[in-house]
Structure formats: C-alpha cells, structure tokens
Protein backbone atom coordinates (compact mmCIF):
# COMPACT_ATOMS: atom_id res chain seq x y z
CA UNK A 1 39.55 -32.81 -116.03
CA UNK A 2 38.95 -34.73 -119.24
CA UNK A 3 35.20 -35.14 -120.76
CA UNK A 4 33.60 -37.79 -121.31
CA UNK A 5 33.14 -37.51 -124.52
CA UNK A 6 36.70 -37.95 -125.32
CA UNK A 7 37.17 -41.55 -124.21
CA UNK A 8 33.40 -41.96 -125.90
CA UNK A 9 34.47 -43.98 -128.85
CA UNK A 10 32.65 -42.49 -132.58
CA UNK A 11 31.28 -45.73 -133.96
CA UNK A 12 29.66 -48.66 -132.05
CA UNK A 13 28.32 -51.72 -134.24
CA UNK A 14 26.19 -53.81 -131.64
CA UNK A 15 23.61 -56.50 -131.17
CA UNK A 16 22.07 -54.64 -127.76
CA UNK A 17 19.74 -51.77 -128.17
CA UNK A 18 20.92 -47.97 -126.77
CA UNK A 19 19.54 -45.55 -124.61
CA UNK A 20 19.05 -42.11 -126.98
CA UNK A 21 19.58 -40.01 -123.44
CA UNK A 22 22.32 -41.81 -121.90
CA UNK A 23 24.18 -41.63 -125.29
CA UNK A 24 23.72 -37.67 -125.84
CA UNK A 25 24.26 -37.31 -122.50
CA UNK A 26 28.08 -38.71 -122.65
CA UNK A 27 28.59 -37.00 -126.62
CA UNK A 28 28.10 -33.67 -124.94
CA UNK A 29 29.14 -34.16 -121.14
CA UNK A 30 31.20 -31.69 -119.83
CA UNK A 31 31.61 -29.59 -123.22
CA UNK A 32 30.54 -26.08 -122.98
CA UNK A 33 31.11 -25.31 -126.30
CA UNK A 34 27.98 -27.28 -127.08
CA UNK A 35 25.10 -25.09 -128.40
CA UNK A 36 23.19 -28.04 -130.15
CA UNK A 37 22.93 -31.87 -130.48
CA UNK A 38 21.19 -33.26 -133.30
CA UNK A 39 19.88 -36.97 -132.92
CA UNK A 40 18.64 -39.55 -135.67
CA UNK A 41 17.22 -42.73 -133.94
CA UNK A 42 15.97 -45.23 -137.34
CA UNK A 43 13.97 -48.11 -136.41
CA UNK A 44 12.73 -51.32 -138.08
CA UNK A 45 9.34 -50.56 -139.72
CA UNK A 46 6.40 -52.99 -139.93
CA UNK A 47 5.65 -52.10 -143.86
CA UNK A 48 2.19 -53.54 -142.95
CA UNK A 49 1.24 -50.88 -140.85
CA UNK A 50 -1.51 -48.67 -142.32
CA UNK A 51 -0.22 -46.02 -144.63
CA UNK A 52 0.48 -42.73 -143.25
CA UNK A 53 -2.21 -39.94 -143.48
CA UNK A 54 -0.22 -38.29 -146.59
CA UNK A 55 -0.31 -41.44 -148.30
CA UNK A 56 -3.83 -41.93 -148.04
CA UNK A 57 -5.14 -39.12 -148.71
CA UNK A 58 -2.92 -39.55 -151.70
CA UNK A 59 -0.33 -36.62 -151.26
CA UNK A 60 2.68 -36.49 -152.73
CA UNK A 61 5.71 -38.52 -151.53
CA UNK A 62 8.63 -35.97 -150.55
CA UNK A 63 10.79 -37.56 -153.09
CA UNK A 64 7.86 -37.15 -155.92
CA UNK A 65 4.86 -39.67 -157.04
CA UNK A 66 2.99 -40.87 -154.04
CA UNK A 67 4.93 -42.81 -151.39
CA UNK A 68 3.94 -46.68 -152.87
CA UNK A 69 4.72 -45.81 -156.19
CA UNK A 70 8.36 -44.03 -155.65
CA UNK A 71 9.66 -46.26 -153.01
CA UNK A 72 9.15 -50.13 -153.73
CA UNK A 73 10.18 -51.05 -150.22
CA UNK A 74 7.46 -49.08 -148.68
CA UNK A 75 4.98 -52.03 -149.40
CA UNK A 76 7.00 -55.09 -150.25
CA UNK A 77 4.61 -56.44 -152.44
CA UNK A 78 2.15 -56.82 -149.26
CA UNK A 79 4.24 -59.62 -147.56
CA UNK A 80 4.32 -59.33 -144.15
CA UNK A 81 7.94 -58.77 -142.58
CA UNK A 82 8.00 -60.45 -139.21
CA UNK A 83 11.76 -59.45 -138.51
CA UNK A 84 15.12 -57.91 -140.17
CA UNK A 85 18.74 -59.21 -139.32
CA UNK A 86 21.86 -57.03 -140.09
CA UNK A 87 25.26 -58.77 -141.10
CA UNK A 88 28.36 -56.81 -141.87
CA UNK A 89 32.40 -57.33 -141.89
CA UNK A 90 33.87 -56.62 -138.51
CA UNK A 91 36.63 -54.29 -138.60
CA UNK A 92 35.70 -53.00 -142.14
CA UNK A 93 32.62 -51.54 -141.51
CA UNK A 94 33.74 -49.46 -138.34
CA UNK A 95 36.58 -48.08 -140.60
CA UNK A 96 34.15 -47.08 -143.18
CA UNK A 97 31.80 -45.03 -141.00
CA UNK A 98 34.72 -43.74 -139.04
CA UNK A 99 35.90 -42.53 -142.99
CA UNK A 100 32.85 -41.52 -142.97
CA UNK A 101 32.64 -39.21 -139.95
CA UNK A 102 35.98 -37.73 -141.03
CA UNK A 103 34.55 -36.23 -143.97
CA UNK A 104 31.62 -34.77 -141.54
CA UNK A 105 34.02 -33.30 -139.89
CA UNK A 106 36.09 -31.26 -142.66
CA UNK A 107 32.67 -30.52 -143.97
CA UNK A 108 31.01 -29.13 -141.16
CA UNK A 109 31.65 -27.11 -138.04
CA UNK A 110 31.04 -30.10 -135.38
CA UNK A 111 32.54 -30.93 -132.22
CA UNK A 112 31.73 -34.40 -131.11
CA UNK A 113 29.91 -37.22 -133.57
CA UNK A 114 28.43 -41.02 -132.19
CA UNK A 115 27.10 -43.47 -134.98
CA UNK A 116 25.44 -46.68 -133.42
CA UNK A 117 24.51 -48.91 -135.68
CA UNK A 118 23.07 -52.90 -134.70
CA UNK A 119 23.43 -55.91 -135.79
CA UNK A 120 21.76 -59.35 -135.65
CA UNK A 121 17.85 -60.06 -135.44
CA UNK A 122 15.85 -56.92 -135.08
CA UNK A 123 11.98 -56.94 -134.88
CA UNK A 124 9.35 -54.06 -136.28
CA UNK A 125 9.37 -51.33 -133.87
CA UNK A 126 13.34 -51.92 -132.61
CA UNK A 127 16.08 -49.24 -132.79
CA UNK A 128 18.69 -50.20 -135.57
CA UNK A 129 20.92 -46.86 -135.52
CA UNK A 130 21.72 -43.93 -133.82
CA UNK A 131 23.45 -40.80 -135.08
CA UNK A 132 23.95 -37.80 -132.60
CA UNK A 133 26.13 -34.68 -133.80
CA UNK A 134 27.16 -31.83 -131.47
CA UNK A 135 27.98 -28.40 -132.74
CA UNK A 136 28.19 -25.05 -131.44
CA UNK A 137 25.14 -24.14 -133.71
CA UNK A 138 22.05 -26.50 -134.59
CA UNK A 139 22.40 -26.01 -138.37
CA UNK A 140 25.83 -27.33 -138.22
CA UNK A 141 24.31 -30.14 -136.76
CA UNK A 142 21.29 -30.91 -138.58
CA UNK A 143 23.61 -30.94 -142.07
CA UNK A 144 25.99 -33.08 -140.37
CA UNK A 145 23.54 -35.33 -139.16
CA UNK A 146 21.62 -35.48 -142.51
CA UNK A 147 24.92 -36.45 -144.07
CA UNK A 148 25.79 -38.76 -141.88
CA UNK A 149 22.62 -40.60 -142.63
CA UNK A 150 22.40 -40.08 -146.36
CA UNK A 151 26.15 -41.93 -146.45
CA UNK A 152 25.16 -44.79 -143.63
CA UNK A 153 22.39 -45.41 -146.24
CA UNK A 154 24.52 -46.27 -148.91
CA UNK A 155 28.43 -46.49 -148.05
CA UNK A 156 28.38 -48.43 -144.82
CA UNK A 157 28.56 -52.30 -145.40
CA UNK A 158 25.88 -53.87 -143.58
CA UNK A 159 23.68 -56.23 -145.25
CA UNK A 160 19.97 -56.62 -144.35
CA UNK A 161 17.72 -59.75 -144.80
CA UNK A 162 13.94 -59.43 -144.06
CA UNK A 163 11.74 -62.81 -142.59
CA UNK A 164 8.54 -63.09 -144.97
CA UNK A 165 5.78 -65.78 -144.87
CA UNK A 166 7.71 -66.39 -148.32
CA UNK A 167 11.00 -66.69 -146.78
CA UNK A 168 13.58 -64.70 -146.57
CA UNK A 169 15.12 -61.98 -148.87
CA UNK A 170 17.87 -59.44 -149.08
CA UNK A 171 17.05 -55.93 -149.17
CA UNK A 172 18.09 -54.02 -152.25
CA UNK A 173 19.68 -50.41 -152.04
CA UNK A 174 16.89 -48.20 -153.08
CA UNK A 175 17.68 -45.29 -156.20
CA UNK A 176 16.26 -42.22 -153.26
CA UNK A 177 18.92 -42.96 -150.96
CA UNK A 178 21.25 -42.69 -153.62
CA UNK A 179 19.88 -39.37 -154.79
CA UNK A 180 19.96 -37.90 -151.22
CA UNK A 181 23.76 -39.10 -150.99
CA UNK A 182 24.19 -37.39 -154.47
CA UNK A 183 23.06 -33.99 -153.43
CA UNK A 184 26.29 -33.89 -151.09
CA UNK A 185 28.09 -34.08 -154.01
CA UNK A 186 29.11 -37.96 -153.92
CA UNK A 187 28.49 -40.35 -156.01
CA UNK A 188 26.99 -44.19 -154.68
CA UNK A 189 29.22 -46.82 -154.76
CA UNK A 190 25.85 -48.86 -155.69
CA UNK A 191 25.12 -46.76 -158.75
C-alpha cells in the first residue's frame, strides 16, 4: 500500500491558510521509519506589539546589540503595519524551493520534507509558511528544518509589501538572515 506522503506534493505556494496537524499528519502517514518531525509555522507579526520581556529588560538580542538596535524591521520606525501581501513568480518560485529542498536532502539524513508558503493579503497574527521535516532522528530534523528556513529567508522569490498609515512599502532583506544562511556555508544572492 502506498503512503500518503508520497503523492503529498513538497512545495505548496497558496493564498488559504493550513492546518499544522493535518499537514504533519499526511508528511509522516504510514512511514515507520519516522522517529521525528520537526515543524516551523512563521506568522505575520504586529511590530507594534509590546516588546518582548528580553527586550525590555534590555537583554541582548540573540544576534548581538539589543533586539531594536540589530534588527531595523523589528520596529519600523513605529508605523503601524495593518497588513502584509506576498507576490512571487508562479512556476519559478516552486522550482527554487524545490532546489532548495534537494540540497536538504543531500545534506541531511531526512525522509519526507513539506514547505507551505502563502501568498496574497495576510493580516498580523496569520500563518505565512510552514516547514515540516521528517527524519529518523530529531537532530536530522531540526538542522534540516533550520536550513530550510535560513534559505526560504533569502533564496525563495517572494516579495513582501507592508500597509502603513504612510502607505505602503516593500520590505528589504535584512543583513541577519543573510548571516544565518551564511553559516551553512552559502553565500546570499542579496549580498
């Protein structure tokens, strides 16, 4: 009997949100080599919301200085961002992230690998992508997963345009996620 994670196809660009459960559910049905799934669910942020408890009690950021200073985006100069719609090439970006899940693969020891990503008119608090990894072992996984996300970040071709009071503006790639893609040993295409 086949799985059905074999007819599951890897990448999925969409306007319609996904169900986290229903989607690891299908990655890892009926494979019992599966010892651990791995899951990164990204959502639209409202960049308004009160900093985080780190932030205020002025901790450092992870990536070093505190989290307003290293990361521009974090506060957008104060403007409110009522919403965030995605644009990207049909047909191109698929083949990039599947390119990009191919490396994954000859990197890591992985069996199964679904990248959701959506497009359109997202609002603070929505799901925007989804990338679950299965592997016989979770540290397998979590790399792969990390990877994954560190080369959506900067490789895949989607555009993003945030809704201000001022109007509307394109978000710039940001130097950390170029850093993080760095440390696999790649160089950004944006650098």
């Amino acid at each position: 009997m086949q799985n059905a994670r074999m007819s599951l196809p890897r990448v999925s660009i969409q306007p319609h949100d996904f169900d986290l459960s229903a989607e690891v559910a299908a990655l890892r049905a009926g494979d019992a080599r599966v010892g651990a799934v791995c899951a990164f669910v990204g959502t639209v942020r409202d960049r308004n919301w009160p900093p985080t408890l780190a932030a205020a009690q002025g901790s450092p950021h992870p990536d070093g200085g505190d989290a307003a200073r290293s990361d521009p985006a974090a506060h957008r100069d104060g403007a409110t961002v009522s919403s965030m719609e995605l644009e990207h090439y049909p047909g191109m970006t698929e083949k990039a992230i599947e390119a990009m899940i191919d490396e994954a693969l000859r990197r890591f020891d992985v069996l199964g690998v679904r990248v959701i990503h959506r497009v359109g008119l997202l609002q603070p608090q929505d799901q925007i992508v989804l990338v679950a990894v299965t592997s016989p072992h979770r540290g397998e996984s979590f790399q792969a997963c990390e990877f994954l996300m560190d080369y959506l970040k900067t490789q895949a071709p989607f555009w993003k345009k945030e809704q201000t009071p001022e109007g509307a503006r394109w978000v710039d790639a940001r130097v950390s996620d170029d850093a993080a893609l760095a440390r696999w040993g790649i160089q950004a295409a944006n650098a």
